[in-house]
Protein backbone atom coordinates (compact mmCIF):
# COMPACT_ATOMS: atom_id res chain seq x y z
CA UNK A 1 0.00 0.00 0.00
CA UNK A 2 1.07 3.19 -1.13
CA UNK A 3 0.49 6.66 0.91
CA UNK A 4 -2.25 8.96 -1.55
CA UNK A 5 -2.96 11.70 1.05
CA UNK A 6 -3.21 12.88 4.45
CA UNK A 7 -6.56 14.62 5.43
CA UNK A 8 -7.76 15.95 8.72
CA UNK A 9 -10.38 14.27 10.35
CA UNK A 10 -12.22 11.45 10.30
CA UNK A 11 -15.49 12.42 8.86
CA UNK A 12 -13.11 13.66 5.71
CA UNK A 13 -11.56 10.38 5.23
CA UNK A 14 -14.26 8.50 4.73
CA UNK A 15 -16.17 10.61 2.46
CA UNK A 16 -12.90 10.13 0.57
CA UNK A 17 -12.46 6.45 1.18
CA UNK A 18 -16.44 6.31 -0.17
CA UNK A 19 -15.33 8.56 -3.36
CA UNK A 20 -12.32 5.97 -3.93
CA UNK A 21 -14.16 2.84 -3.41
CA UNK A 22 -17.03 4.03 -6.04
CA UNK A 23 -14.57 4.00 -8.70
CA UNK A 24 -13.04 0.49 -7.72
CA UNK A 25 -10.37 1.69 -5.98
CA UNK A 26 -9.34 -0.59 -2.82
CA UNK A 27 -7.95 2.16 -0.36
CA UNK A 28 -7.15 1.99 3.72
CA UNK A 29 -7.34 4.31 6.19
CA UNK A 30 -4.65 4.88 9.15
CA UNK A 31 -4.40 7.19 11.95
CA UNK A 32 -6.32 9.14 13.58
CA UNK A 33 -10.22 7.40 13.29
CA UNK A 34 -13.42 7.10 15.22
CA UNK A 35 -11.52 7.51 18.92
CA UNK A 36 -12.25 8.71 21.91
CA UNK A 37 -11.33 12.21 21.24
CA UNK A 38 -12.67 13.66 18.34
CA UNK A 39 -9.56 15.81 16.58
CA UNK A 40 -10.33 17.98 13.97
CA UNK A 41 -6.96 19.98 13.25
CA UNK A 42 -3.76 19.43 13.52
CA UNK A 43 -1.51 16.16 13.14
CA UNK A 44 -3.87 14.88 16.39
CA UNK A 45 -6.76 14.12 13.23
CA UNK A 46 -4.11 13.58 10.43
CA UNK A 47 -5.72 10.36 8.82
CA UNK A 48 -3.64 9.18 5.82
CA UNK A 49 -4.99 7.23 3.10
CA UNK A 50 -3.48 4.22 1.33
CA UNK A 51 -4.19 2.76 -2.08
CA UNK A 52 -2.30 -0.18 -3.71
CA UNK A 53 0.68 0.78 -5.73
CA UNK A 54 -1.28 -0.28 -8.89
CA UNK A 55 -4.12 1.70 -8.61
CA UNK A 56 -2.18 5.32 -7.18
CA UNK A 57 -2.16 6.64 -10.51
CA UNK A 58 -6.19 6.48 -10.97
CA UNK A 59 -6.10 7.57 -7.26
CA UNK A 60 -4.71 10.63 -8.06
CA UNK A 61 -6.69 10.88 -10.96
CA UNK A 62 -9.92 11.11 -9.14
CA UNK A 63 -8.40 13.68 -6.54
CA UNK A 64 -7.61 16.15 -9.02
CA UNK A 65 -11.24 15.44 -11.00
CA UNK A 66 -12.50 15.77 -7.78
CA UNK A 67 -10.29 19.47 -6.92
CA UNK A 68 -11.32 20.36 -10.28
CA UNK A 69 -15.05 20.33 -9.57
CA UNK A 70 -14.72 21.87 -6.52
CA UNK A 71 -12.74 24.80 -8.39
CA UNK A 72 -16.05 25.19 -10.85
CA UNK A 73 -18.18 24.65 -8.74
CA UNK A 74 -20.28 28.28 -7.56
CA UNK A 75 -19.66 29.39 -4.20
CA UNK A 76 -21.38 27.96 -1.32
CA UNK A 77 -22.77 31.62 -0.76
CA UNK A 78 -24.95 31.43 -3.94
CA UNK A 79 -26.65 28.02 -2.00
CA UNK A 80 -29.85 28.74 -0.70
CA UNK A 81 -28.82 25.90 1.85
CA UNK A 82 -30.53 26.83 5.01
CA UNK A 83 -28.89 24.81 6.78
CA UNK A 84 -26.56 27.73 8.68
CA UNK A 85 -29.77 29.19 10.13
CA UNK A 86 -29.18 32.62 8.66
CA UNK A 87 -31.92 33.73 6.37
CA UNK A 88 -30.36 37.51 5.43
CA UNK A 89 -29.38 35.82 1.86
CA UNK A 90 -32.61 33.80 1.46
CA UNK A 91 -34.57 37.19 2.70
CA UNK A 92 -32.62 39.44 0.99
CA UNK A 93 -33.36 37.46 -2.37
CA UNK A 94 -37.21 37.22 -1.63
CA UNK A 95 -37.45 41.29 -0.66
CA UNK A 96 -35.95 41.68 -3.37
CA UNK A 97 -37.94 40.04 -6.09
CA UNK A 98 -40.38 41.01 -4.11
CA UNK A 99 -40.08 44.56 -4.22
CA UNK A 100 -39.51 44.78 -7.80
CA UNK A 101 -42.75 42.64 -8.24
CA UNK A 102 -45.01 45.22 -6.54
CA UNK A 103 -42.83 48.66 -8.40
CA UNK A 104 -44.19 46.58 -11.91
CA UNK A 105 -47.65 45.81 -10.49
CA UNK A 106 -47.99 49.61 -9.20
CA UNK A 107 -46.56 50.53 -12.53
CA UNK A 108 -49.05 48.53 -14.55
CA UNK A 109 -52.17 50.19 -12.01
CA UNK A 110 -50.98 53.47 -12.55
CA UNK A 111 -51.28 52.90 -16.59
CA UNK A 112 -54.69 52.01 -16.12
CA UNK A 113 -55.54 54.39 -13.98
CA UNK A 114 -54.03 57.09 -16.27
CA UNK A 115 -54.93 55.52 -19.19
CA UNK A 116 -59.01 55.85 -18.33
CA UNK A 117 -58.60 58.68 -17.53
CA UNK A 118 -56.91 60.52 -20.75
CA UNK A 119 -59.62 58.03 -22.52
């Protein structure tokens, strides 16, 4: 087995070790994993992760397809998520659709209005 990468924590390393083993790569986890203590920084959560010699090249293959979609993806501000708890972007959207809905629909009135009333 041949070292791929280091990540930090163990939540990390097994959504990688899931992303490996969906394209049929056989990889192993070491270090720090599911203890008593749960370390998230520093080399106290370093897990590293193994593949077999054979298969590092398609490894590191589907860690750089994997960095690349990350790069393209949009940024997680654009999500409408919710899952942070704070509405201001969510709100901020609605008002403002919201506001320029009811400027048209008091635009549109007014033309009526205006319109009878030159007719």
């Amino acid at each position: 087995m041949t070292l791929l990468t280091s990540v930090a924590g163990s939540f990390r390393a097994h959504v990688l070790l899931a992303r490996l083993e969906t394209e049929g790569i056989d990889a192993q986890l070491r270090g720090a994993l599911d203890g008593a203590y749960g370390f998230t920084m520093g080399d106290l959560a370093r897990v590293d992760v193994f593949v077999p010699e054979e298969q590092l090249d398609d490894a590191k293959y589907v860690l750089l397809a994997d960095e690349v979609d990350a790069t393209l993806s949009p940024p997680t501000e654009w999500w409408d998520s919710g899952a942070d708890g704070d509405t201001r972007g969510r709100s901020g959207r609605v008002g403002w659709v919201r506001w320029v809905a009811l400027t048209m629909l008091a635009v549109a009135v007014v033309g009526v209005v205006l319109r009878s009333i030159a007719g």
